[in-house]
N, C-alpha and C. Protein backbone atom coordinates (compact mmCIF):
# COMPACT_ATOMS: atom_id res chain seq x y z
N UNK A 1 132.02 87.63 69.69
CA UNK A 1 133.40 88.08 69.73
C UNK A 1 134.32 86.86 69.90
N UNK A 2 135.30 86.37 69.68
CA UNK A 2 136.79 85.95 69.40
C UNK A 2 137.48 86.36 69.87
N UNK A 3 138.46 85.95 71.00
CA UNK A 3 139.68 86.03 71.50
C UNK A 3 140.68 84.93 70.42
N UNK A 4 141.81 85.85 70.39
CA UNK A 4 142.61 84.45 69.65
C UNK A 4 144.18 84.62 70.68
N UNK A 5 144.88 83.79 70.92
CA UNK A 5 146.12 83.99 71.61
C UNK A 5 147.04 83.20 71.00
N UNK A 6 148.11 83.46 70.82
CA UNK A 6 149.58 82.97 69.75
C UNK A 6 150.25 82.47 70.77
N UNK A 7 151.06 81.48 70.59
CA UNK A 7 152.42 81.18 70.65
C UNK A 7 153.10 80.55 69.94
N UNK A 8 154.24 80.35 70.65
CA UNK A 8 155.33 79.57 69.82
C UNK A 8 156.70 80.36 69.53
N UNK A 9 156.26 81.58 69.61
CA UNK A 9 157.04 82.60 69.04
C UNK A 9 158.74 82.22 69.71
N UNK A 10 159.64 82.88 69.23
CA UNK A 10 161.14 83.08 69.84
C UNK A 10 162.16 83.52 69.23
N UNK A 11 163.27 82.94 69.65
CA UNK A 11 164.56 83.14 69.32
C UNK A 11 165.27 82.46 68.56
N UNK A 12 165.76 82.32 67.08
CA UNK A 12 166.26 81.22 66.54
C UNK A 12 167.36 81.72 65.47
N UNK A 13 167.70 80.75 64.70
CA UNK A 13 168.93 80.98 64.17
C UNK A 13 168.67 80.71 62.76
N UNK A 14 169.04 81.95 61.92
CA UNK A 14 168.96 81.57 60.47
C UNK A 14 168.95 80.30 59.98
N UNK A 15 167.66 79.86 59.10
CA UNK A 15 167.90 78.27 58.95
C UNK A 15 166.79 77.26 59.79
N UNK A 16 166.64 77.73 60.94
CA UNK A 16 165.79 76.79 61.94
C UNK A 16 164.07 77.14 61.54
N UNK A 17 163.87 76.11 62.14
CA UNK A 17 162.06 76.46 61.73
C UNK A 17 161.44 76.69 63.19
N UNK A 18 160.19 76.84 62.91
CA UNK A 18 159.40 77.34 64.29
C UNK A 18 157.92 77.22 63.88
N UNK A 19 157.02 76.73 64.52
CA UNK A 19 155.71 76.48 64.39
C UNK A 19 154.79 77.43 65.41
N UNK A 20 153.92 78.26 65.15
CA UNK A 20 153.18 79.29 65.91
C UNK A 20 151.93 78.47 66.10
N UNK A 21 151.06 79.00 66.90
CA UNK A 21 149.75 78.48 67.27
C UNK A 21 148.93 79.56 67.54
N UNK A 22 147.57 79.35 67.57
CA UNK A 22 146.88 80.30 67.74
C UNK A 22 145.44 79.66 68.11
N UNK A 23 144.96 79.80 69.05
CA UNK A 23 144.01 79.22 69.96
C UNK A 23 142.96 79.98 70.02
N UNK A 24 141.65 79.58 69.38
CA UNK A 24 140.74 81.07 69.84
C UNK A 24 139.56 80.46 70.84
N UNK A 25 138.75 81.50 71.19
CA UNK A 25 138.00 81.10 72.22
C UNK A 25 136.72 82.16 72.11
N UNK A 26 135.87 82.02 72.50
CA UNK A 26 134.53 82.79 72.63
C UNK A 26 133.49 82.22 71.76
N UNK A 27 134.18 81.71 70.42
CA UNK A 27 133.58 81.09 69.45
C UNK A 27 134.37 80.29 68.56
N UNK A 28 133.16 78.99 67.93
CA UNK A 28 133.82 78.36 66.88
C UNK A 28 134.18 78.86 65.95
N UNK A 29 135.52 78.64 65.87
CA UNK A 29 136.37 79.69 64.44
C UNK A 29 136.27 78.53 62.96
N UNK A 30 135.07 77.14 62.94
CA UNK A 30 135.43 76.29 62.05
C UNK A 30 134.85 76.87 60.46
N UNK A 31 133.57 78.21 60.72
CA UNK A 31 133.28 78.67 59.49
C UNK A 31 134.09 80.01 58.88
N UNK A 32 135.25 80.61 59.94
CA UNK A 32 135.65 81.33 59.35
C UNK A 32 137.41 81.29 58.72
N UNK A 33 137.26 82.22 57.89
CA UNK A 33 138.95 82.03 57.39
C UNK A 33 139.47 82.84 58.45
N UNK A 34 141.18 82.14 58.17
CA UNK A 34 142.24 82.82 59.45
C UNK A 34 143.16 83.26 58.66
N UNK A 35 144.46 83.91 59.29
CA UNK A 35 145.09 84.45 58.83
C UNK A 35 146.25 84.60 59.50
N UNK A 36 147.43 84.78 59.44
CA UNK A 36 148.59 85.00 59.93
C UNK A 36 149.02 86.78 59.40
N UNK A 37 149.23 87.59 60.31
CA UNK A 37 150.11 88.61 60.05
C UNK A 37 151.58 88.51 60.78
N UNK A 38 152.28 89.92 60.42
CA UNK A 38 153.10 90.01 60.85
C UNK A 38 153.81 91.37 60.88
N UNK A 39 154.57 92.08 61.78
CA UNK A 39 154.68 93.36 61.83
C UNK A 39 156.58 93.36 61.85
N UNK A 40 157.32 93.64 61.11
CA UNK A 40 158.60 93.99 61.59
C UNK A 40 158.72 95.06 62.14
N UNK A 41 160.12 95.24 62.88
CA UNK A 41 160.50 96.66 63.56
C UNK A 41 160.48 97.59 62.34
N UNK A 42 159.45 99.01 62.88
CA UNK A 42 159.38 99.63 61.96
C UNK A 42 158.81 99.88 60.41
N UNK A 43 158.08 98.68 60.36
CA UNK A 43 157.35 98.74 59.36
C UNK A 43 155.52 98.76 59.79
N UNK A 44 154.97 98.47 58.58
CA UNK A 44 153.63 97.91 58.63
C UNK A 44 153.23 96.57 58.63
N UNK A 45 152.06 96.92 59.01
CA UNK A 45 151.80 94.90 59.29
C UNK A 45 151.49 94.63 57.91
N UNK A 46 151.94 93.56 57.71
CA UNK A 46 151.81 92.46 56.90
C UNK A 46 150.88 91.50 56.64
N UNK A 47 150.54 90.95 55.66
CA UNK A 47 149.68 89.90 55.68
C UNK A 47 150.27 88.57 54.95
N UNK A 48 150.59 87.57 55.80
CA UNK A 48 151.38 86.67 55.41
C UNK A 48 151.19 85.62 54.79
N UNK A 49 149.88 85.00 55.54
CA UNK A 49 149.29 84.11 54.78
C UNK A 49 147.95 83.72 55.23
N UNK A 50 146.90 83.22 54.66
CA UNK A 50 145.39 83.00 55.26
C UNK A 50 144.99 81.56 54.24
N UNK A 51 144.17 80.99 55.20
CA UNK A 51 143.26 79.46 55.20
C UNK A 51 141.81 79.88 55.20
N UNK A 52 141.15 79.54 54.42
CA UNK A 52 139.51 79.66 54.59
C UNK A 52 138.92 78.00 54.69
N UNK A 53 137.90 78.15 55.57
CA UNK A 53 137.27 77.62 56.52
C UNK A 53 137.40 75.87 56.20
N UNK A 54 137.59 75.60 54.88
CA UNK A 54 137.58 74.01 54.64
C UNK A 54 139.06 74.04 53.99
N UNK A 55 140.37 74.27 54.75
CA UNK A 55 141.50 74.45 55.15
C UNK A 55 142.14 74.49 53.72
N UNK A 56 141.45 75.89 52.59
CA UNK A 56 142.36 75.87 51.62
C UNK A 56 142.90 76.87 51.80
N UNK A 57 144.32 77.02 51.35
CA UNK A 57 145.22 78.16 51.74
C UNK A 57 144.99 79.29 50.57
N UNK A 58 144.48 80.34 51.06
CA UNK A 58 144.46 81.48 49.75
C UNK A 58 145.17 82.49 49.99
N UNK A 59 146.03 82.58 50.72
CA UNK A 59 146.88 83.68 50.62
C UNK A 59 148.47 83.10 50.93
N UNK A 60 149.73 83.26 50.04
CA UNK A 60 150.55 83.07 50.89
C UNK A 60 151.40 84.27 50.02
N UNK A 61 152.57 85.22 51.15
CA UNK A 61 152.73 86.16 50.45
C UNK A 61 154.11 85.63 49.86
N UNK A 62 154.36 86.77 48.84
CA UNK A 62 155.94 85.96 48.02
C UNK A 62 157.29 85.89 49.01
N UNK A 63 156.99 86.52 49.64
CA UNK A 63 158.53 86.51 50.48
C UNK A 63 158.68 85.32 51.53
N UNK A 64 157.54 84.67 52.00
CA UNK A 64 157.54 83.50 52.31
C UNK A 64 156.92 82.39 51.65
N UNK A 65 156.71 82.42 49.95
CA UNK A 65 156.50 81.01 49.64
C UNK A 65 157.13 80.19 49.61
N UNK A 66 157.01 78.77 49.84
CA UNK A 66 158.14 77.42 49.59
C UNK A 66 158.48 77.55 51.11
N UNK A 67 158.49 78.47 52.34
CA UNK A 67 158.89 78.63 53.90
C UNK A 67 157.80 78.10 54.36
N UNK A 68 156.78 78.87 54.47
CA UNK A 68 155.45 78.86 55.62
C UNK A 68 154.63 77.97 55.15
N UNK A 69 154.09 77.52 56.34
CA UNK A 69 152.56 76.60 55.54
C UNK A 69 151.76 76.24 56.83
N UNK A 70 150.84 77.52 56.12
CA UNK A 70 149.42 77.45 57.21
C UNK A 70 148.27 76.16 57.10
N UNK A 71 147.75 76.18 58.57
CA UNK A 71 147.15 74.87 58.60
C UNK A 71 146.62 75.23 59.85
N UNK A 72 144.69 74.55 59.61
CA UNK A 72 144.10 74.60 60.96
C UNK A 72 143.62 73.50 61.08
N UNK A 73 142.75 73.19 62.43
CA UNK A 73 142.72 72.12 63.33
C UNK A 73 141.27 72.37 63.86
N UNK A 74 140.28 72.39 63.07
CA UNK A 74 138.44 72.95 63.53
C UNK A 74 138.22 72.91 65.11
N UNK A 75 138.44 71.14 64.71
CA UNK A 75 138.55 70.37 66.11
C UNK A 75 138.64 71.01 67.40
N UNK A 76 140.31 71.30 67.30
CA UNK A 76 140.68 71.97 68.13
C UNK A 76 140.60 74.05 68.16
N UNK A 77 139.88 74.35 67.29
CA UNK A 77 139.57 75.80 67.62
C UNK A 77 141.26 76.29 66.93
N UNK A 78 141.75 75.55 66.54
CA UNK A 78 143.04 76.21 66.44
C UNK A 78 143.97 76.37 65.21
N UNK A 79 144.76 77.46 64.56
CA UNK A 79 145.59 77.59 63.40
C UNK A 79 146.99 78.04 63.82
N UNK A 80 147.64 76.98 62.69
CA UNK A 80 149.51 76.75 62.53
C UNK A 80 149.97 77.54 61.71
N UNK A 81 150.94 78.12 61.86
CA UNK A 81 151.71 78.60 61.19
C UNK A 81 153.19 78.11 60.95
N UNK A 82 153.12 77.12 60.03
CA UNK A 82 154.49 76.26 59.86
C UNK A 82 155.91 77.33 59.16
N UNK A 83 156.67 77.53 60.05
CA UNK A 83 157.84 78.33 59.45
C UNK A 83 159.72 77.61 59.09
N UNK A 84 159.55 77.67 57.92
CA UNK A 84 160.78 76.91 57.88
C UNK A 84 161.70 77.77 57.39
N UNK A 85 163.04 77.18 57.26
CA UNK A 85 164.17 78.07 56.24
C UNK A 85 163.98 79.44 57.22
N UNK A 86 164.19 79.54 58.03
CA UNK A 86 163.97 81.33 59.06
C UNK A 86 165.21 81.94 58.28
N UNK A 87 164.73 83.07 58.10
CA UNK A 87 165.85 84.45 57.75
C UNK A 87 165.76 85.39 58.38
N UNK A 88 166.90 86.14 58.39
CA UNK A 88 166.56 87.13 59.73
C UNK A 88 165.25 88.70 58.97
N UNK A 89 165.09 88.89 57.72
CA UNK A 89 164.32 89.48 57.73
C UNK A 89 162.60 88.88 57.75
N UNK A 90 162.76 87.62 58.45
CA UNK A 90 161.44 87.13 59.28
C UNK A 90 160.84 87.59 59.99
N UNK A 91 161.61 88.44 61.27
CA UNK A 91 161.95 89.09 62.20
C UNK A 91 160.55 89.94 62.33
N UNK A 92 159.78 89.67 63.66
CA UNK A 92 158.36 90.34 63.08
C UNK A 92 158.01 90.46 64.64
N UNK A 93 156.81 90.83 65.31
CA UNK A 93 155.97 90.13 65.50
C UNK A 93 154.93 89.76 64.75
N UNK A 94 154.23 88.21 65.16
CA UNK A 94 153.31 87.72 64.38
C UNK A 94 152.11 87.37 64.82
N UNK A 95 150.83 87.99 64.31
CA UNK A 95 149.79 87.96 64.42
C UNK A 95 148.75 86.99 63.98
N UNK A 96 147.97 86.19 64.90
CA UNK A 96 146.60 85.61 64.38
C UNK A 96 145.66 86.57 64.06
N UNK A 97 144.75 86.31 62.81
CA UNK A 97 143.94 86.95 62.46
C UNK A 97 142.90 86.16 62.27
N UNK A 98 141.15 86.49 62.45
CA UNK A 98 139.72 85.62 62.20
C UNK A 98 139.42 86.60 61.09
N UNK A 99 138.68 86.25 60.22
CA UNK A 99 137.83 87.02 59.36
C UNK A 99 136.39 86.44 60.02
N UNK A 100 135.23 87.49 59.44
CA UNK A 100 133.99 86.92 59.43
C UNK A 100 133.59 85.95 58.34
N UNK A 101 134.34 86.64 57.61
CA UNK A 101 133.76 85.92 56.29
C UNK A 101 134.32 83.79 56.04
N UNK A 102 133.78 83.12 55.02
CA UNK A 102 133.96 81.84 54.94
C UNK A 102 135.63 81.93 54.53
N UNK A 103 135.59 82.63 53.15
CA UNK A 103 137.13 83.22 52.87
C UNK A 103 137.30 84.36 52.61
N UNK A 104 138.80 84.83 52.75
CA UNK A 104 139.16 85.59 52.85
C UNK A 104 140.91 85.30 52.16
N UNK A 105 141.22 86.80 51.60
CA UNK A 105 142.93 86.60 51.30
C UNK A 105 143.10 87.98 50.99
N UNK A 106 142.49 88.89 51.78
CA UNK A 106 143.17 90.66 51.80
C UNK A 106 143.23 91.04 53.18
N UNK A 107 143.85 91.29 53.12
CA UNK A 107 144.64 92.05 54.71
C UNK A 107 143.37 93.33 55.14
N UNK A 108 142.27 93.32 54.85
CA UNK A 108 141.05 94.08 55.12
C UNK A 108 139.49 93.28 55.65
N UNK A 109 139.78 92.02 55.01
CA UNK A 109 139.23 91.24 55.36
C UNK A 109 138.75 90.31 56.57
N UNK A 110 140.16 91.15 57.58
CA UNK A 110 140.20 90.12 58.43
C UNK A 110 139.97 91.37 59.90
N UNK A 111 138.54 90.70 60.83
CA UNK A 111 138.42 91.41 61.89
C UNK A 111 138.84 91.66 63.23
N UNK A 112 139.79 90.48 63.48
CA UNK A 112 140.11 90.36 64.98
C UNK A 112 141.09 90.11 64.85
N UNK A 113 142.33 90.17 66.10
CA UNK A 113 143.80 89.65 65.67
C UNK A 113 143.85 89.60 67.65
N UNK A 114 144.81 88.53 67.77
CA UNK A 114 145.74 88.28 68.89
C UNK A 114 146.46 89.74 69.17
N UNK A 115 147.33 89.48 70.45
CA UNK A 115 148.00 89.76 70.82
C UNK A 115 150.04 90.47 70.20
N UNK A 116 149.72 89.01 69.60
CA UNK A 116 151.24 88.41 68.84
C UNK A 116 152.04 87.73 69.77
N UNK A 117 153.10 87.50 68.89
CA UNK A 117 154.14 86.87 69.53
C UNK A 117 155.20 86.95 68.79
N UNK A 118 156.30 87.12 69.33
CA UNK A 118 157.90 87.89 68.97
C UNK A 118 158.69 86.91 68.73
N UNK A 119 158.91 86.45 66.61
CA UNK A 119 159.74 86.08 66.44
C UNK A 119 161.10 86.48 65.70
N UNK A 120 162.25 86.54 66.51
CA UNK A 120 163.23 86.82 65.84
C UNK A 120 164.34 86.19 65.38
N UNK A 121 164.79 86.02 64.27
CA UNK A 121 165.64 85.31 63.49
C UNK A 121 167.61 85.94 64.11
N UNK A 122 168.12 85.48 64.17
CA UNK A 122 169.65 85.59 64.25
C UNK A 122 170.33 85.00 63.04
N UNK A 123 171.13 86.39 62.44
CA UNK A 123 171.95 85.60 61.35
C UNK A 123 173.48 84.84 61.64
């Protein structure tokens, strides 16, 4: 089993960027792909973007391409979620996700998720 825990999350202003983290623990996460979700008020979760295991990015969704750019750290057990250009329909909470698998890039694929962490954009 995998614990994963987020931060970074907050409060920011249309325009500003913000970098998330996600730390897992119980096990080495260096053979599996990760993933970033994300849930706005009132919707469904999302699948935003995912890295498989030798840090190629196979998922990034259209509403944040050219913004986000995922990136992990074996080393350190740990995956980024680089957010730039924030808009307020960013506005989420956002989820780490592990898959079992080496890769992965469907929002079914992926077995474990954090907690989250609450970022919201101000226009």
């Amino acid at each position: 089993q995998v614990q994963l825990v987020e931060s970074g999350g907050g409060l920011v202003q249309a325009g500003d960027s913000l970098r998330l983290s996600c730390v897992a623990s119980g096990r080495n996460i260096g053979n599996n792909a990760m993933g970033w979700f994300r849930q706005p008020p009132g919707k469904e979760r999302e699948l935003v973007s995912a890295v498989n295991w030798i840090s190629t990015t196979t998922y990034t969704a259209d509403s944040v391409k050219g913004r986000f750019t995922v990136s992990r750290l074996n080393a350190q057990n740990t995956v980024y979620l680089q957010m730039d250009n924030l808009k307020p329909e960013d506005t989420a909470v956002y989820y780490c996700a592990a898959s079992r698998f080496y890769s992965a890039s469907a929002p079914n694929a992926f077995h474990y998720f954090g907690r989250g962490t609450q970022v919201t954009v101000s226009s």
